[in-house]
Protein backbone atom coordinates (compact mmCIF):
# COMPACT_ATOMS: atom_id res chain seq x y z
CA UNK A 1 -21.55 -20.29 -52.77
CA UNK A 2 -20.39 -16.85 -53.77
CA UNK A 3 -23.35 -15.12 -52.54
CA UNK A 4 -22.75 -16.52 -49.33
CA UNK A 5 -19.13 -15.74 -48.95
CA UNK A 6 -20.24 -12.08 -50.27
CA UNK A 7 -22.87 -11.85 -47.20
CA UNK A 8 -20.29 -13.31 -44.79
CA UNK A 9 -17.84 -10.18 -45.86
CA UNK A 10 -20.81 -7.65 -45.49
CA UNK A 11 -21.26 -8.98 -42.03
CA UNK A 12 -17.50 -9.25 -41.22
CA UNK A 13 -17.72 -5.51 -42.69
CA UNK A 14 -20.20 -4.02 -40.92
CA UNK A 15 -18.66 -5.60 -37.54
CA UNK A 16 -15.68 -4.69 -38.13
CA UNK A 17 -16.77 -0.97 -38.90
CA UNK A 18 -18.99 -0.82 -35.48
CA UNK A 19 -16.08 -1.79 -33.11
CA UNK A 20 -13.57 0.28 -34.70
CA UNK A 21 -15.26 3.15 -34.65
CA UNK A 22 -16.12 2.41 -31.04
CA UNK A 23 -12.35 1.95 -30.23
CA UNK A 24 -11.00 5.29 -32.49
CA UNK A 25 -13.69 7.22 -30.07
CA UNK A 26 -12.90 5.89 -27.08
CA UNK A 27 -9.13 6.35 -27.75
CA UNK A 28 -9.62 9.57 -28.90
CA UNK A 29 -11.88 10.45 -26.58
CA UNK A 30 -9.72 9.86 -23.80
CA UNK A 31 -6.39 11.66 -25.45
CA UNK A 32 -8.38 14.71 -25.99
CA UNK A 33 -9.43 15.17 -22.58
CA UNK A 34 -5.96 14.27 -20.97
CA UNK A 35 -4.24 16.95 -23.12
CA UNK A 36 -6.72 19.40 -21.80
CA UNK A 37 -9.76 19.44 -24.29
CA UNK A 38 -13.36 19.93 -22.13
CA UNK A 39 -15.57 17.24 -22.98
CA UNK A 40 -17.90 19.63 -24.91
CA UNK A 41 -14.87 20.34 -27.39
CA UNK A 42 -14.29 16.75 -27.85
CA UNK A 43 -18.23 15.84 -28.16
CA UNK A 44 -18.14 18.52 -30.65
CA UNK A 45 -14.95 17.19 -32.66
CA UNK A 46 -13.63 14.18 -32.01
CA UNK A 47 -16.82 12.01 -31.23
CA UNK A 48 -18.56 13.49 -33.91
CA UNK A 49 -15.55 12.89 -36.35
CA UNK A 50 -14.84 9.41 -35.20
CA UNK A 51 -18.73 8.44 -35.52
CA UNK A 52 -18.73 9.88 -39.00
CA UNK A 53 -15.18 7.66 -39.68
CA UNK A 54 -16.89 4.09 -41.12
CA UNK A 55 -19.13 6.74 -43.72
CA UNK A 56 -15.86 8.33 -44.40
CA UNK A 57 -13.64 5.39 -45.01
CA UNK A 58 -16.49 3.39 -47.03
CA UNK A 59 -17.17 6.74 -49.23
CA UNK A 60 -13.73 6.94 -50.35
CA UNK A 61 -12.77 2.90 -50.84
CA UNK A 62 -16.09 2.94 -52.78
CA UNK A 63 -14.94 6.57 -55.13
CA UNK A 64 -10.84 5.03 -55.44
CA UNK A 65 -12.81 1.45 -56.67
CA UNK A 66 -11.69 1.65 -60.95
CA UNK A 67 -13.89 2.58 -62.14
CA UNK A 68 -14.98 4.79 -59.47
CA UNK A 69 -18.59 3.84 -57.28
CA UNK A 70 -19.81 7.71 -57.32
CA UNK A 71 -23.07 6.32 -56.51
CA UNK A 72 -22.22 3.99 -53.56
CA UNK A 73 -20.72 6.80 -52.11
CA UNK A 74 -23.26 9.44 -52.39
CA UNK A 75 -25.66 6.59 -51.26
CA UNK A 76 -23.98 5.78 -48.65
CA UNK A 77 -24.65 9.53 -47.29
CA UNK A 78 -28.11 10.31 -47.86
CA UNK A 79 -29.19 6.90 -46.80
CA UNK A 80 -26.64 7.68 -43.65
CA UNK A 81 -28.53 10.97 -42.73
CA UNK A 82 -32.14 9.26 -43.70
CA UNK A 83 -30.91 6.55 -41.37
CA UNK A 84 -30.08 9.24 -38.39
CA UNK A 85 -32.90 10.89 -38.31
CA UNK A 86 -35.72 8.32 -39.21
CA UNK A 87 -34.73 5.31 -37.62
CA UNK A 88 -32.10 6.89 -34.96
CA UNK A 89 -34.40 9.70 -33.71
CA UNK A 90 -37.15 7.21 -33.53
CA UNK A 91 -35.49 4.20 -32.00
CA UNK A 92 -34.86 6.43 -29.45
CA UNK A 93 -37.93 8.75 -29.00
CA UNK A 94 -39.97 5.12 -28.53
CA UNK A 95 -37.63 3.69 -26.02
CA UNK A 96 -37.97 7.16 -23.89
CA UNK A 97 -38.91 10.33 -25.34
CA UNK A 98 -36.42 12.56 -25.81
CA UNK A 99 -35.98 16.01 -24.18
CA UNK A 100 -34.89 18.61 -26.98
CA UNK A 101 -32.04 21.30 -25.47
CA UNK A 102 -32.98 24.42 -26.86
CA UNK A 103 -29.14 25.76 -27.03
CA UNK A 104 -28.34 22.78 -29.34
CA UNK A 105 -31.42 23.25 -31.48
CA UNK A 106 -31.03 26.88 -31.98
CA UNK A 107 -27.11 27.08 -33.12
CA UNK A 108 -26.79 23.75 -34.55
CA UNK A 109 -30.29 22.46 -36.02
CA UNK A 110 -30.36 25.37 -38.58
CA UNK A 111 -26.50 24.59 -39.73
CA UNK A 112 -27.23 20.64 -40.59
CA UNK A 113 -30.22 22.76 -42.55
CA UNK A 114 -28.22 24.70 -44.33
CA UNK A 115 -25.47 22.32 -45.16
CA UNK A 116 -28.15 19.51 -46.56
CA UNK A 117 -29.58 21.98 -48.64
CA UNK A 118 -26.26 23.32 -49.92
CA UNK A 119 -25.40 19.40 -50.54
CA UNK A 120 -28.81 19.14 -52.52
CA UNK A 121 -27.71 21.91 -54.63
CA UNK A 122 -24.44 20.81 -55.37
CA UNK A 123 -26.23 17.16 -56.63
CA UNK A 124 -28.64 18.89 -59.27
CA UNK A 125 -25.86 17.98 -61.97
CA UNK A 126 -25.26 14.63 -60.11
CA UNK A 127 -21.94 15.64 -59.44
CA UNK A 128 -19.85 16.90 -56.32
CA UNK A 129 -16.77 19.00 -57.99
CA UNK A 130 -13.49 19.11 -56.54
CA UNK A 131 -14.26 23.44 -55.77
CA UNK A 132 -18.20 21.79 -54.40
CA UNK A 133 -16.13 19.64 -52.28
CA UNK A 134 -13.33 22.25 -51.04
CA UNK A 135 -15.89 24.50 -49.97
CA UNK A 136 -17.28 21.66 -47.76
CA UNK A 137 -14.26 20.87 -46.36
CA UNK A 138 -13.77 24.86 -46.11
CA UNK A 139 -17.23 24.45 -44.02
CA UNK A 140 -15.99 21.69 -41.85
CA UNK A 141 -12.90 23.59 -40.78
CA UNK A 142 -14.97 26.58 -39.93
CA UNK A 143 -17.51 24.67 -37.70
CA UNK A 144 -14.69 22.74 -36.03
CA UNK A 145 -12.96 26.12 -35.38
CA UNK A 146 -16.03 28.31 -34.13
CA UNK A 147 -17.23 25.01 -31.72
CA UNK A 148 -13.83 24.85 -30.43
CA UNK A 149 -13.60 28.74 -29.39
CA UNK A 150 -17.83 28.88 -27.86
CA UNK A 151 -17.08 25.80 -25.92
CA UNK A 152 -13.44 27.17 -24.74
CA UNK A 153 -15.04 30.28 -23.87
CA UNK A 154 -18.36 28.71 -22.33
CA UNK A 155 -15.89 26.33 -20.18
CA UNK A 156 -18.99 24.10 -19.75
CA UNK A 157 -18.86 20.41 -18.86
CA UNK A 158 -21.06 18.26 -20.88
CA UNK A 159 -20.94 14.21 -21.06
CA UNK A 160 -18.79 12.63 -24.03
CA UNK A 161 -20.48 9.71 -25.89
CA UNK A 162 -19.28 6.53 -24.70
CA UNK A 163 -17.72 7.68 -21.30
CA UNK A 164 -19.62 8.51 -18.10
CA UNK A 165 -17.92 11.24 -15.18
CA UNK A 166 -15.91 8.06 -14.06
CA UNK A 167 -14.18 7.59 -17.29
CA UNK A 168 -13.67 11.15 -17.61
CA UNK A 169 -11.56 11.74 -14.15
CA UNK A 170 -9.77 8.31 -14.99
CA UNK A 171 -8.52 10.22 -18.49
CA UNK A 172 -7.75 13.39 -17.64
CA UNK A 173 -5.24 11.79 -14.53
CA UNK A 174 -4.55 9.24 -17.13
CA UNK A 175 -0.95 7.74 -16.90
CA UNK A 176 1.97 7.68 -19.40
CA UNK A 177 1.08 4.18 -20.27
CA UNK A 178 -2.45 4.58 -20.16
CA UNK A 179 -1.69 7.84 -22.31
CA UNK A 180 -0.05 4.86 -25.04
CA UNK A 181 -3.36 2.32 -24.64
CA UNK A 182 -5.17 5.29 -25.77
CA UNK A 183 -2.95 6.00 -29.33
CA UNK A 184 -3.32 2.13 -29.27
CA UNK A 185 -6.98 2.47 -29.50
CA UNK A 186 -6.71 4.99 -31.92
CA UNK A 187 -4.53 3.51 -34.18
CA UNK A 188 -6.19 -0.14 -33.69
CA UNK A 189 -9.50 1.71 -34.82
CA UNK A 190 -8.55 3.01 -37.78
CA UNK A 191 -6.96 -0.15 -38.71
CA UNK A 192 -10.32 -2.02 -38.14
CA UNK A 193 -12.20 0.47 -39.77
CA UNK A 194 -10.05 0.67 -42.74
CA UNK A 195 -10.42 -3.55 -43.09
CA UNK A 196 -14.57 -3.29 -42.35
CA UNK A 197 -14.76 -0.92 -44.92
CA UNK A 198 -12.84 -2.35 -47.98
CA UNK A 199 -14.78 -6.22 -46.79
CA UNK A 200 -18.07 -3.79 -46.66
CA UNK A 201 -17.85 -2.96 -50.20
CA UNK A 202 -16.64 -6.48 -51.54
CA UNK A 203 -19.62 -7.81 -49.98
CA UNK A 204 -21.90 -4.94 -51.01
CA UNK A 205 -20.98 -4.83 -54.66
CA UNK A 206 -20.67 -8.20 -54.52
CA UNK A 207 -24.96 -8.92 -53.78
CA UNK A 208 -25.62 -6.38 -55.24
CA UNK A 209 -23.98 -8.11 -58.85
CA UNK A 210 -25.87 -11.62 -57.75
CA UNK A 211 -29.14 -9.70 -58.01
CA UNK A 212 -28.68 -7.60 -60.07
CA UNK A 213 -29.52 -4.43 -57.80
CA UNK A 214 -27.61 -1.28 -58.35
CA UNK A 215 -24.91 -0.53 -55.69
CA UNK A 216 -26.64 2.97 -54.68
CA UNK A 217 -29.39 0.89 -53.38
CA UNK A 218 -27.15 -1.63 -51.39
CA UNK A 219 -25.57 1.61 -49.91
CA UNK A 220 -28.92 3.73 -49.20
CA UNK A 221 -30.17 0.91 -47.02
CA UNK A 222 -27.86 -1.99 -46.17
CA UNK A 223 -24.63 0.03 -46.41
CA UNK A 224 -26.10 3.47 -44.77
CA UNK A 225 -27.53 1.31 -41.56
CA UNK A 226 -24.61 -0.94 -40.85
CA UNK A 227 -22.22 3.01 -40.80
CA UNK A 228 -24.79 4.34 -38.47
CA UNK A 229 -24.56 1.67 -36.03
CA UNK A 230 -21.91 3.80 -34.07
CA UNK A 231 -24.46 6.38 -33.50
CA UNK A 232 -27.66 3.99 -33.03
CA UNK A 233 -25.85 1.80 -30.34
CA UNK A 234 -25.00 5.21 -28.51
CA UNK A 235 -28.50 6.49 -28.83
CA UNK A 236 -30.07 3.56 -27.27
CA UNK A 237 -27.34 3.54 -24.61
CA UNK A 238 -28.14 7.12 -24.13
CA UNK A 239 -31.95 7.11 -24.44
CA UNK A 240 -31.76 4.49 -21.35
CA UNK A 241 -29.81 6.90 -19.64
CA UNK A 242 -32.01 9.66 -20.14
CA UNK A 243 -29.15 11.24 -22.10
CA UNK A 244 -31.37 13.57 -24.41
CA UNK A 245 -28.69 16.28 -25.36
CA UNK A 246 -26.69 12.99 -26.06
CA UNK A 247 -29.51 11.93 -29.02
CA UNK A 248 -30.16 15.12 -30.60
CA UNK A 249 -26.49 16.02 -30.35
CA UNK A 250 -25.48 12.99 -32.14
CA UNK A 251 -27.38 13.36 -35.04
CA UNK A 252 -27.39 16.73 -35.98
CA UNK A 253 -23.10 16.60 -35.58
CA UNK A 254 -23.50 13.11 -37.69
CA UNK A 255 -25.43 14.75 -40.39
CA UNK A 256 -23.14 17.48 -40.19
CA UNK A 257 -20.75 15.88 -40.62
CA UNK A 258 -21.47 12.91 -42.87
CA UNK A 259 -21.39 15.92 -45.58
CA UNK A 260 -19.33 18.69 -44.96
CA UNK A 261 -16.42 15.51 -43.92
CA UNK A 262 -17.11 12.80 -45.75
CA UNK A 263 -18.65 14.59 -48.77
CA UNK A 264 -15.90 16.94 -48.64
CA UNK A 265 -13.09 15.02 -48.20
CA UNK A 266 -13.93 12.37 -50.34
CA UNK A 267 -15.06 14.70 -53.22
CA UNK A 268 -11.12 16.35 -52.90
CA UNK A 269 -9.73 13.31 -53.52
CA UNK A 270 -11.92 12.65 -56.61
CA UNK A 271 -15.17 13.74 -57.58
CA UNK A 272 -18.35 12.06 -57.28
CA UNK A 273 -20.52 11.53 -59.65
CA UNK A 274 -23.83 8.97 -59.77
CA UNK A 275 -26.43 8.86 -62.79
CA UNK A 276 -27.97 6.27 -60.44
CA UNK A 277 -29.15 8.45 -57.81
CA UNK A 278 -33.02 9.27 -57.98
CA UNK A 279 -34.41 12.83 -57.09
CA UNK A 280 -36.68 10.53 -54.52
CA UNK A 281 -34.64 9.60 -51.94
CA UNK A 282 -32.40 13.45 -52.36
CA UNK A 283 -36.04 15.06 -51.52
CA UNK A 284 -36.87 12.12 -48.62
CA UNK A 285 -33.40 12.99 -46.78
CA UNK A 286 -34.22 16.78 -46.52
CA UNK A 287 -37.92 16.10 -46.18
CA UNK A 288 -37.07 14.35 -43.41
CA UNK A 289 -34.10 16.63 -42.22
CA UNK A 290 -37.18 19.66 -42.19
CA UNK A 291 -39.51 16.88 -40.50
CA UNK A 292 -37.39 16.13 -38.10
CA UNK A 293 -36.56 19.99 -37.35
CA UNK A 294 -40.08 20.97 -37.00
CA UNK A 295 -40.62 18.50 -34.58
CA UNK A 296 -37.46 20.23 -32.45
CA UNK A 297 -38.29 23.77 -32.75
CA UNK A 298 -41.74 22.94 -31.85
CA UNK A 299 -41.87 20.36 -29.29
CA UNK A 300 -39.90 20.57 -26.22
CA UNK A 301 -39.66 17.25 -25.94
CA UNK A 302 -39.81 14.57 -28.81
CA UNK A 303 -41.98 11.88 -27.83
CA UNK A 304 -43.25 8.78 -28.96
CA UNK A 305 -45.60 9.94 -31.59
CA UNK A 306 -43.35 11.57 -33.33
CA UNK A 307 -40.93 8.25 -32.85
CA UNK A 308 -43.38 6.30 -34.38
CA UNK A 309 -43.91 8.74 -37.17
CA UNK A 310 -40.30 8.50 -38.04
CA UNK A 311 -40.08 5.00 -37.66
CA UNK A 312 -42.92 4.30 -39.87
CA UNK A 313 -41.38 6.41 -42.34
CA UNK A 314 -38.06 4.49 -42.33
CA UNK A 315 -39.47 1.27 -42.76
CA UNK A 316 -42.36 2.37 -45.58
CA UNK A 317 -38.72 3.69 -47.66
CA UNK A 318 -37.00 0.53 -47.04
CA UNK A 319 -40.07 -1.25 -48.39
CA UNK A 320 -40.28 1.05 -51.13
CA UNK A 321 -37.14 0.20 -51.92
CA UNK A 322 -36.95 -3.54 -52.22
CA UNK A 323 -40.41 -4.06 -52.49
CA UNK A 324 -42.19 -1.24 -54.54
CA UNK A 325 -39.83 -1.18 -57.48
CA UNK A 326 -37.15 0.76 -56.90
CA UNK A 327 -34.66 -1.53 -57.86
């Protein structure tokens, strides 16, 4: 009976976790642009922030658990980005492939590099200090900063996940009370979010005690794909729309900011630490953060060969996993 109460609050969870970060981005979404914010600032910020919010909120319920769940929140991460970029990128490329924007791929693609491998470094003593996670959060401020500023200065209008040009010219003439149905949304979200992810992790830890798996492998698979459904959902919505920019986009700024965010901020809080991590799935996240960038910088377009390649890769680790005796 308990195992099946447990299941019913992972599902509740992860529900809970997909709408509310739908309604925080929508809401915020729509405030940002009727104060004045382009829609490439907010893409930039507050989508990618708000899509990053159920990783953020389940990181740092899991680290302020006593005694702290280092590991389901480091999990939670790596399987997160794994999750992005294997089974995202793939879904996608296999539905349509995916045209690769070179201007994205050239500033951003060699930052969520450079952070991952930072964030590697910082886990070779299987901890993330409080100064490892300042300078994250240092990071984060930075990137926000400099993306605001080259998209001020560029002035360029670029489509915000979730709303098309309609809902765009509705929120910029946006109303005084529409103005309050989007703080509603906002603060609705959070709420939501905040709920999914404390019922995530009673339902989490809870299976994972009933089988006796350890919680980093509840959060690399089960607990990393039901935070990325945000960004999958949008990526199929977008890949039908022939919304490329919209794909790649959202996962580099995911990945980015899964760690320098939600790494960051949680690790300021209270620092992580995880003996249960293995050096496996650390190398299989930036293997397939480098796999995935090779096939950007050399492919203008990422088709479905390299979908399937992804794909395939996803499902062998999730098999590897459950099946091959990882647990």
């Amino acid at each position: 009976m308990e195992l099946w109460i447990d299941i019913g609050w992972l599902v509740l969870g992860l529900t809970m976790l997909y709408f509310g970060a739908e309604w925080l981005v929508q809401g915020a979404a729509s405030l940002a642009l009727k104060v004045g914010l382009t829609p490439l600032v907010v893409g930039l910020t507050v989508v990618a922030f708000g899509t990053s919010a159920p990783e953020l909120l389940v990181s740092l319920q899991a680290n302020l658990e006593d005694p702290p769940k280092g590991g389901f929140a480091l999990g939670n991460i790596i399987g997160s980005n794994i999750c992005n970029i294997a089974l995202i990128l793939g879904v996608a490329a296999m539905i349509r492939p995916i045209p690769v924007p070179k201007d994205v791929v050239k500033r951003d693609l060699p930052i969520m590099l450079v952070v991952t491998l930072l964030f590697v470094w910082m886990l070779r003593d299987q901890t993330v200090t409080f100064i490892e996670a300042a300078i994250l959060v240092v990071a984060l401020i930075t990137f926000i900063v400099v993306s605001i500023v080259g998209g001020l200065k560029a002035g360029a209008e670029a489509e915000v996940e979730g709303l098309d040009a309609d809902d765009i010219a509705m929120a910029k003439k946006a109303s005084p009370k529409k103005v309050l149905m989007f703080v509603g949304l906002i603060i609705i979200g959070l709420v939501v979010l905040a709920v999914g992810a404390n019922r995530l992790i009673e339902g989490g830890v809870g299976i994972a005690k009933v089988f006796g798996v350890p919680d980093v492998i509840i959060a690399l698979s089960l607990v990393a794909l039901g935070t990325s459904l945000p960004e999958l959902a949008t990526s199929i919505v977008a890949s039908k729309k022939k919304q490329g920019d919209i794909i790649v986009g959202n996962v580099i700024g995911s990945n980015l900011f899964n760690i320098l965010a939600v790494i960051g901020i949680t690790g300021v809080v209270a620092p992580l630490f995880s003996d249960e991590l293995k050096q496996f799935d650390i190398l299989l996240m930036v293997g397939l953060t480098f796999l995935g960038a090779i096939f950007m910088f050399t492919k203008s377009t990422l088709g479905r060969v390299e979908g399937a390649i992804l794909l395939l890769i996803y499902f062998g680790y999730m098999a590897y996993m459950f099946v091959g005796g990882a647990v």
